[in-house]
Protein backbone atom coordinates (compact mmCIF):
# COMPACT_ATOMS: atom_id res chain seq x y z
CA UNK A 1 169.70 87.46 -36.72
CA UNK A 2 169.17 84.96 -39.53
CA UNK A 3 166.70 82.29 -39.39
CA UNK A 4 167.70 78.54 -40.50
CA UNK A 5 164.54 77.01 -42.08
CA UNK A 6 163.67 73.82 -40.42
CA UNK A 7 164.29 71.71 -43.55
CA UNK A 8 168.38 72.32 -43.28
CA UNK A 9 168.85 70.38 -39.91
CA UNK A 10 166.25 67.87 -41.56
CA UNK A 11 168.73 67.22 -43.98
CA UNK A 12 171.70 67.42 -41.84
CA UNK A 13 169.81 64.91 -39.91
CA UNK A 14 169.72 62.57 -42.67
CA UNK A 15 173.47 62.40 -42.65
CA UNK A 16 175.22 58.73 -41.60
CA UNK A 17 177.73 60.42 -39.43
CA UNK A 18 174.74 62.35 -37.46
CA UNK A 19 173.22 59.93 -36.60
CA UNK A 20 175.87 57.25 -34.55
CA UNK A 21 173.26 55.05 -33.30
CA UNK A 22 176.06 53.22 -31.71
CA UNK A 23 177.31 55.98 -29.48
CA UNK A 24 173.69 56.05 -27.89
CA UNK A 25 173.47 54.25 -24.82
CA UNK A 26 169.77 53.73 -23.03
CA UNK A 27 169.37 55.17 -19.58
CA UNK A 28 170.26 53.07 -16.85
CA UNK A 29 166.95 53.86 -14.87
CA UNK A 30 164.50 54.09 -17.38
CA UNK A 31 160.92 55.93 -15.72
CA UNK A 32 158.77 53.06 -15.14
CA UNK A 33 155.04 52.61 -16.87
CA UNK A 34 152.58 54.53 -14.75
CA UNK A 35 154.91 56.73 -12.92
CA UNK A 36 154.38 59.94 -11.52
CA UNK A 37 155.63 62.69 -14.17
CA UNK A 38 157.92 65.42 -12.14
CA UNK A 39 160.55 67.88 -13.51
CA UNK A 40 163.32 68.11 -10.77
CA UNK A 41 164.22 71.71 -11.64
CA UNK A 42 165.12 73.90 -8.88
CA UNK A 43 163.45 77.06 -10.53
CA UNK A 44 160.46 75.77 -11.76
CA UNK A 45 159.95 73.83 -8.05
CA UNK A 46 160.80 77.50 -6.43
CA UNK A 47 158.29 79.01 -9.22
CA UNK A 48 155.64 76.33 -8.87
CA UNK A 49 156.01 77.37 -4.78
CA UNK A 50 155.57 80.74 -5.49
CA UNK A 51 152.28 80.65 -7.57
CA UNK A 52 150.75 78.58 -4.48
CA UNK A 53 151.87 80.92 -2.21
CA UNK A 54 150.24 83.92 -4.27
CA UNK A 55 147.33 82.20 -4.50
CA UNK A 56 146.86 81.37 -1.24
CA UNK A 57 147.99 85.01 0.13
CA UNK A 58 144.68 86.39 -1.95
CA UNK A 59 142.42 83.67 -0.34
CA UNK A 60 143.73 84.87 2.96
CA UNK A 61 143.09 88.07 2.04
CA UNK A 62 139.75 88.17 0.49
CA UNK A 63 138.34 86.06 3.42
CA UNK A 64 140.09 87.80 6.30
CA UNK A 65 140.42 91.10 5.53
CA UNK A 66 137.01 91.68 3.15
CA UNK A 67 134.39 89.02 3.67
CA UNK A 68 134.55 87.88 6.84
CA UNK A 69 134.51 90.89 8.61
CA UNK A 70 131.43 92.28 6.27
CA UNK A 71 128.42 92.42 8.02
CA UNK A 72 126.60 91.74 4.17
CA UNK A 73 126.15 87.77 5.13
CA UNK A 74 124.56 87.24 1.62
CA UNK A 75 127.83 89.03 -0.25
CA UNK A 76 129.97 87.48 1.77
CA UNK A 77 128.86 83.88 1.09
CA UNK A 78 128.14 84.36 -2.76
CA UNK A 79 131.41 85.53 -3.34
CA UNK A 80 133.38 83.35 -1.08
CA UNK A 81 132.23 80.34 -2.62
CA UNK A 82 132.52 81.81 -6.56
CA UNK A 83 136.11 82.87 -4.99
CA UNK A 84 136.94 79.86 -3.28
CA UNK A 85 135.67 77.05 -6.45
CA UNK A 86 137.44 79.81 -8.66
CA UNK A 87 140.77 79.47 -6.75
CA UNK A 88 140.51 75.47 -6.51
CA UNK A 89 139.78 74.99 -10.26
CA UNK A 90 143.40 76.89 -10.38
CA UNK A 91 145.11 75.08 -8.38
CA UNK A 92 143.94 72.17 -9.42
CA UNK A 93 144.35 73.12 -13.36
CA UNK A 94 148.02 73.84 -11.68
CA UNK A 95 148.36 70.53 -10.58
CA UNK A 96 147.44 68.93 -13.37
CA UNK A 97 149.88 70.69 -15.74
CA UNK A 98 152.74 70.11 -13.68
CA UNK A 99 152.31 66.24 -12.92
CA UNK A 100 151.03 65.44 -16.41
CA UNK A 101 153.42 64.00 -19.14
CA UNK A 102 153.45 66.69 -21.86
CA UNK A 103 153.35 64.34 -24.46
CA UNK A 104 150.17 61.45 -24.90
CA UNK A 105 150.71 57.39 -25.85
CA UNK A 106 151.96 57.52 -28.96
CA UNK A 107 154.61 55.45 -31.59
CA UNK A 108 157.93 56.26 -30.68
CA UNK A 109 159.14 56.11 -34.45
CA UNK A 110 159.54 59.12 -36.68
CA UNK A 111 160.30 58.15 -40.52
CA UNK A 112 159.92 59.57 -43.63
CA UNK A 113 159.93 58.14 -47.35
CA UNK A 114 163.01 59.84 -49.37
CA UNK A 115 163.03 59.83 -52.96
CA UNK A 116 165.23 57.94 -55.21
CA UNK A 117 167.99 60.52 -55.01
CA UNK A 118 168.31 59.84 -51.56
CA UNK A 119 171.92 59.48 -50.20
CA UNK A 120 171.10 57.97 -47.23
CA UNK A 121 173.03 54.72 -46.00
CA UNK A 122 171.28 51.74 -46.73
CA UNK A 123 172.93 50.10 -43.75
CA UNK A 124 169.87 51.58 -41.22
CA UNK A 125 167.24 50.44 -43.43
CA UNK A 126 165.95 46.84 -42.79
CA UNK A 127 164.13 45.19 -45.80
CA UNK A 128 161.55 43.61 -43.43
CA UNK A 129 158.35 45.10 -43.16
CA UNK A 130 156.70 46.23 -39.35
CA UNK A 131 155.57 48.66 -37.15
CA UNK A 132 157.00 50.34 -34.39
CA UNK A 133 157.01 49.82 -30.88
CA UNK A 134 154.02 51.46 -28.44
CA UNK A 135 155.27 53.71 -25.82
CA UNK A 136 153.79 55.99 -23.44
CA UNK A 137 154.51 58.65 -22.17
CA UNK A 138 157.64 61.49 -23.53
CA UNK A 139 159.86 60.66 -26.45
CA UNK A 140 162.49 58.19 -24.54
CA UNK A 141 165.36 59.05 -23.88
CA UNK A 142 168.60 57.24 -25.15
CA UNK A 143 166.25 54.95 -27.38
CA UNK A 144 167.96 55.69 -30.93
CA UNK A 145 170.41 53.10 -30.11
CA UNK A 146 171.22 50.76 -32.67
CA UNK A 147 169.97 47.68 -31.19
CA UNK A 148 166.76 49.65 -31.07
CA UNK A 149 166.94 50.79 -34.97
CA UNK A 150 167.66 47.43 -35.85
CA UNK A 151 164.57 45.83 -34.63
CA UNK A 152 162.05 48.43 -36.00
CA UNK A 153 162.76 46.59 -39.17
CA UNK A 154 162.16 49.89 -41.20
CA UNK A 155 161.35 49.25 -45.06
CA UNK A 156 163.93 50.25 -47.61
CA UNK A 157 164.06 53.73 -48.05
CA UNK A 158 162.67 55.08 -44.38
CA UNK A 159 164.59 56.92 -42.24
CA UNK A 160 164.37 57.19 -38.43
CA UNK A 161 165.29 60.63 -37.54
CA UNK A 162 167.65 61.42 -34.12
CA UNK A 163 168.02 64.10 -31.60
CA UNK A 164 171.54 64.79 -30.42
CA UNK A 165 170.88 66.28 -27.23
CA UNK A 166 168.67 63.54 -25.65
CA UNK A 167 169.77 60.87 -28.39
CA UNK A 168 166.34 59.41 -28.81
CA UNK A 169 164.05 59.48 -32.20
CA UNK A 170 162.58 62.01 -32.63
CA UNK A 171 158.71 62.05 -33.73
CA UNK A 172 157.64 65.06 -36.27
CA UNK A 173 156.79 68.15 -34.69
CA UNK A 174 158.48 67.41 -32.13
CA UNK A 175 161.18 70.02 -30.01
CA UNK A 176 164.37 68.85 -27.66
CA UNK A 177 163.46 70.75 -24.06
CA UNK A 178 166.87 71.57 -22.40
CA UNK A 179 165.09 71.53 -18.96
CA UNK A 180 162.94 68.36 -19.27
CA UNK A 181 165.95 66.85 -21.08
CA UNK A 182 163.38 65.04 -23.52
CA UNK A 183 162.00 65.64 -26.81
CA UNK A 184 158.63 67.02 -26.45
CA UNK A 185 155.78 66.56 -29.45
CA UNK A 186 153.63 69.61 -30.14
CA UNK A 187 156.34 71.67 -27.48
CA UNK A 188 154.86 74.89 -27.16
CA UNK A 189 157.23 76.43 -24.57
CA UNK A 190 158.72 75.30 -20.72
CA UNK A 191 156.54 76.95 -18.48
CA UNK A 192 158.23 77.51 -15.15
CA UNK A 193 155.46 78.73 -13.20
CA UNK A 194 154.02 74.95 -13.65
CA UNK A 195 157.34 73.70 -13.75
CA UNK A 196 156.63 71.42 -17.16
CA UNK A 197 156.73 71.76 -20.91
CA UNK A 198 153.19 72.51 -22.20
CA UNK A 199 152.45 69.72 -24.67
CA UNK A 200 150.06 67.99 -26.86
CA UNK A 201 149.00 66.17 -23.33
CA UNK A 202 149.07 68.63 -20.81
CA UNK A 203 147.71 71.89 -22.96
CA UNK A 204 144.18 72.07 -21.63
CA UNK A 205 145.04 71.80 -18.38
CA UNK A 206 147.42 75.13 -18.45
CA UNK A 207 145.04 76.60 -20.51
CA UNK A 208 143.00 76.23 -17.59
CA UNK A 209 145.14 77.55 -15.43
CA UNK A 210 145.89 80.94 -17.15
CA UNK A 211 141.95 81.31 -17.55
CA UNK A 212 141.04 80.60 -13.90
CA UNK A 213 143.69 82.85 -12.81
CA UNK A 214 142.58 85.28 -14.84
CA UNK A 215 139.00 84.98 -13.26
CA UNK A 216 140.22 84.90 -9.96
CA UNK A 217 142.34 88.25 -10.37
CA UNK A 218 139.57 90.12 -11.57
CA UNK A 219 137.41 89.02 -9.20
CA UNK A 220 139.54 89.75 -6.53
CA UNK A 221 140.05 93.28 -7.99
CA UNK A 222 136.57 93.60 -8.18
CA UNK A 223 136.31 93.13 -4.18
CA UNK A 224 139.11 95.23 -3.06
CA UNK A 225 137.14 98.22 -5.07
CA UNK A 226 133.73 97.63 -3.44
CA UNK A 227 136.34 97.15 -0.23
CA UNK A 228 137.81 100.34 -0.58
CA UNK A 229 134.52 102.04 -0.97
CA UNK A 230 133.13 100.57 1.72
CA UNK A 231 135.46 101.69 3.79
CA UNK A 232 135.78 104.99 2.72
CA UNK A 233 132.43 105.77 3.32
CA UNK A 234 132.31 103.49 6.79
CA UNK A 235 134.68 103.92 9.75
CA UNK A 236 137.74 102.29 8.89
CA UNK A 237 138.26 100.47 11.90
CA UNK A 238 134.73 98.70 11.60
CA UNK A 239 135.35 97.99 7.89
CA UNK A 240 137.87 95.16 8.97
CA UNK A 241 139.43 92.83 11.34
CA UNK A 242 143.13 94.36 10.97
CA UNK A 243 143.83 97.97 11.87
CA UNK A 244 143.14 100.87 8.97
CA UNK A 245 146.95 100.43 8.10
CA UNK A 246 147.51 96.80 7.88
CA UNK A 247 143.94 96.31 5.87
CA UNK A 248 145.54 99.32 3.46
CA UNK A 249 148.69 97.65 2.53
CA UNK A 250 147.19 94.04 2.37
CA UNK A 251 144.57 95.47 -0.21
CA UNK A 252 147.46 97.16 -1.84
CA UNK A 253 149.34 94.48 -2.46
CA UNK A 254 146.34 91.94 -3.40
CA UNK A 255 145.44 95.02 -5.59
CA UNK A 256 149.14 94.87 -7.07
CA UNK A 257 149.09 90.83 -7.65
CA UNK A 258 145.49 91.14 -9.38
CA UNK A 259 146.33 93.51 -11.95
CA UNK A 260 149.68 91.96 -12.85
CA UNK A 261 148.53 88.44 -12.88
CA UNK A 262 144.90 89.58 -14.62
CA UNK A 263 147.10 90.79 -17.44
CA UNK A 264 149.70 88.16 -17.55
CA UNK A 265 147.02 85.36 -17.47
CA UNK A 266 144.59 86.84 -20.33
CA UNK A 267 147.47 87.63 -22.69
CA UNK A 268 148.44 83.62 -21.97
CA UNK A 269 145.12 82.50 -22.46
CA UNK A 270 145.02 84.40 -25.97
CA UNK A 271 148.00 83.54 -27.26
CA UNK A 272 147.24 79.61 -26.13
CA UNK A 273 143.92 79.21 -27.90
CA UNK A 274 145.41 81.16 -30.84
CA UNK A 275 147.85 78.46 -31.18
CA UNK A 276 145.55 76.13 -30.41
CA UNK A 277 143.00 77.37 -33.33
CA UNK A 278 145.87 77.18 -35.77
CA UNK A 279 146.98 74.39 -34.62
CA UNK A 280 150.24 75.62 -34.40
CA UNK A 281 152.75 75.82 -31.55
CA UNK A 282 154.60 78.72 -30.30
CA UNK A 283 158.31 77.05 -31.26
CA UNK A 284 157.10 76.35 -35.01
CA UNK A 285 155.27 80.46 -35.22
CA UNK A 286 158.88 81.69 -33.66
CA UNK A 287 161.29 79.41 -35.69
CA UNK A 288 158.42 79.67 -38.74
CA UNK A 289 158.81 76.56 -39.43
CA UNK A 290 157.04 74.35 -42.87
CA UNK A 291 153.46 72.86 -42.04
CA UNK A 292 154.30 69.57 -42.85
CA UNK A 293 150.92 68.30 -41.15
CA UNK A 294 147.29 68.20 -42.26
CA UNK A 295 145.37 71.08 -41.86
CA UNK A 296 142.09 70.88 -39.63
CA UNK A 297 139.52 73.63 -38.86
CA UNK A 298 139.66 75.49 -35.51
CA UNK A 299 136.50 73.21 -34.33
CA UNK A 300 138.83 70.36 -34.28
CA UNK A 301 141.73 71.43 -33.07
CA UNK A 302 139.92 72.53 -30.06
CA UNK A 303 138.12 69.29 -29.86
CA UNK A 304 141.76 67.89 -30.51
CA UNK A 305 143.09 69.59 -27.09
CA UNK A 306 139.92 69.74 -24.80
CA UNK A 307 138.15 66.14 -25.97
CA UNK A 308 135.44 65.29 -28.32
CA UNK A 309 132.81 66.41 -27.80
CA UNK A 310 132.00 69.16 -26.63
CA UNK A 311 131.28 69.00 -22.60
CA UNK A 312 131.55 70.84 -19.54
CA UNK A 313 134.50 68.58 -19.12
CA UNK A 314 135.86 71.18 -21.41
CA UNK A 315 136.32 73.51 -18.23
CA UNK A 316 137.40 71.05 -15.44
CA UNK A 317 140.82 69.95 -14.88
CA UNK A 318 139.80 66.46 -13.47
CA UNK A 319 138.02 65.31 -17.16
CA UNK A 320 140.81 64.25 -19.08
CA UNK A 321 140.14 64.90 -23.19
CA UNK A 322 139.20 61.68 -24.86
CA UNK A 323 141.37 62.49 -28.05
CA UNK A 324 140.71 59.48 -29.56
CA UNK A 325 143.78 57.00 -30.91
CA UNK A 326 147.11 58.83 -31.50
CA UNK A 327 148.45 59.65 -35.17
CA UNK A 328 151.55 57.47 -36.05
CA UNK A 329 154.41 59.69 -36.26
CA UNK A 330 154.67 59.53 -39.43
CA UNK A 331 154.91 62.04 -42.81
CA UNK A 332 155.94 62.00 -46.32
CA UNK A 333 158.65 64.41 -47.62
């Protein structure tokens, strides 16, 4: 399949009949300042419920089946509390990714400065000079009305660019999310399993998530093969609480979720802080798309998406990153 490069629906963008400002109409119940950020999406609520419950079924089984019943009182505390903060850093990485906006305060205008040979209609450009209006929170929706163009009072020759799915201005680097029904900035991909877009906001805390799961599974994998050893070489019936069978197919299966998550997870993880490091999403390395942004070393850009500076707020999902004031979205072409 053919690739479009970026630039085209830039300049398709630029055309007076794509943008209609007057066929945009603002929502009628716009999400009030301060509001709690949820994505009503029946398969990312069904997959956010499904992570908790796997999570939860290896706590069960770890303390139930394998430390509990140990008669090791020192194993059985050290790794029920490195098991149990493990698991509650997750959850609570989980948490945080799902009910955080994806996308930080920032200026909800996105112009450029076109040349001389520009064919764009004057009739969007206001000769007034000003700045654009503070928002917080995802790209609006419904804002590229023109009412709302009109009183940016852009300078002659800027141009506010629209999308036509969500009919709001759309920043730079930023990508329309069919399930969030917004424009998300820095969109690396919808995540169902946290039922949210992973943004410029909300990055550390699902990279986070992927790494604590990660620790988690391999610790619990860990257990279950001291567990099995154990047993093997004890009487089976004194190795646990549950009978020889039921302690067999719950290790099984915890066995089962460890490895596939453990793998899932760490590949995440990589791929995140790659993109992170590059500062590069995963929509602009799939749809290759031209740097039109500064370029920063990988010290930054982790600074950028954990805080500055470097703390052990870095690994808790209740510090959120002081990343200093937001970049106007704004670029030259």
């Amino acid at each position: 399949m053919m690739l479009i490069p970026a630039h085209h629906f830039r300049d398709i963008e630029r055309k007076p009949q794509y943008l209609q400002p007057e066929k945009c109409i603002p929502p009628p119940h716009p999400r009030p300042a301060g509001a709690m950020w949820f994505i009503r999406d029946g398969c990312g609520i069904a997959c956010a419920i499904v992570t908790w419950f796997l999570v939860l079924y290896a706590e069960f089984v770890v303390l139930f089946v394998m430390l509990i019943p140990s008669r090791d009182y020192v194993y059985s505390v050290i790794n029920g509390l490195v098991f149990n903060l493990l698991a509650f850093l997750a959850l609570a990485s989980h948490c945080r990714a799902m009910l955080t906006d994806p996308v930080k305060t920032c200026m909800a205008v996105a112009f450029t400065s076109l040349g001389r040979d520009s064919s764009f209609p004057e009739k969007l450009d206001r000769p007034v000079s000003g700045r654009g209006r503070h928002l917080s929170g995802a790209v609006p929706k419904g804002n590229a009305t023109k009412e709302f163009i009109e009183s940016l009072q852009l300078k002659p020759g800027q141009v506010v660019y629209k999308c036509p799915k969500c009919c709001s201005i759309k920043p730079d680097r930023a990508h329309h999310c069919s399930v969030c029904k917004r424009c998300i900035r820095k969109m690396d991909h919808h995540c169902p399993w946290v039922n949210n877009c992973v943004g410029e906001n909300n990055q550390k805390y699902f990279v986070l998530f992927t790494m604590y799961i990660a620790l988690i599974s391999l610790h619990a994998l860990i257990m279950v093969g001291f567990h099995f050893l154990h047993c093997f070489e004890e009487d089976w019936t004194k190795c646990s609480s549950f009978s020889p069978p039921t302690t067999v197919i719950l290790l099984i299966l915890l066995c089962f979720e460890g490895l596939l998550f453990l793998i899932f997870t760490s590949v995440m993880f990589g791929t995140q802080v790659h993109s992170i490091c590059t500062d590069e999403t995963g929509i602009e390395q799939l749809k290759k798309e031209e740097r039109r942004w500064a370029k920063k070393t990988k010290w930054m850009n982790m600074k950028a998406v954990f805080g500055h500076p470097f703390s052990l707020g870095w690994a808790s999902p209740f510090a959120t990153p002081d990343q200093g004031k937001a970049d106007p979205y704004q670029y030259v072409v």
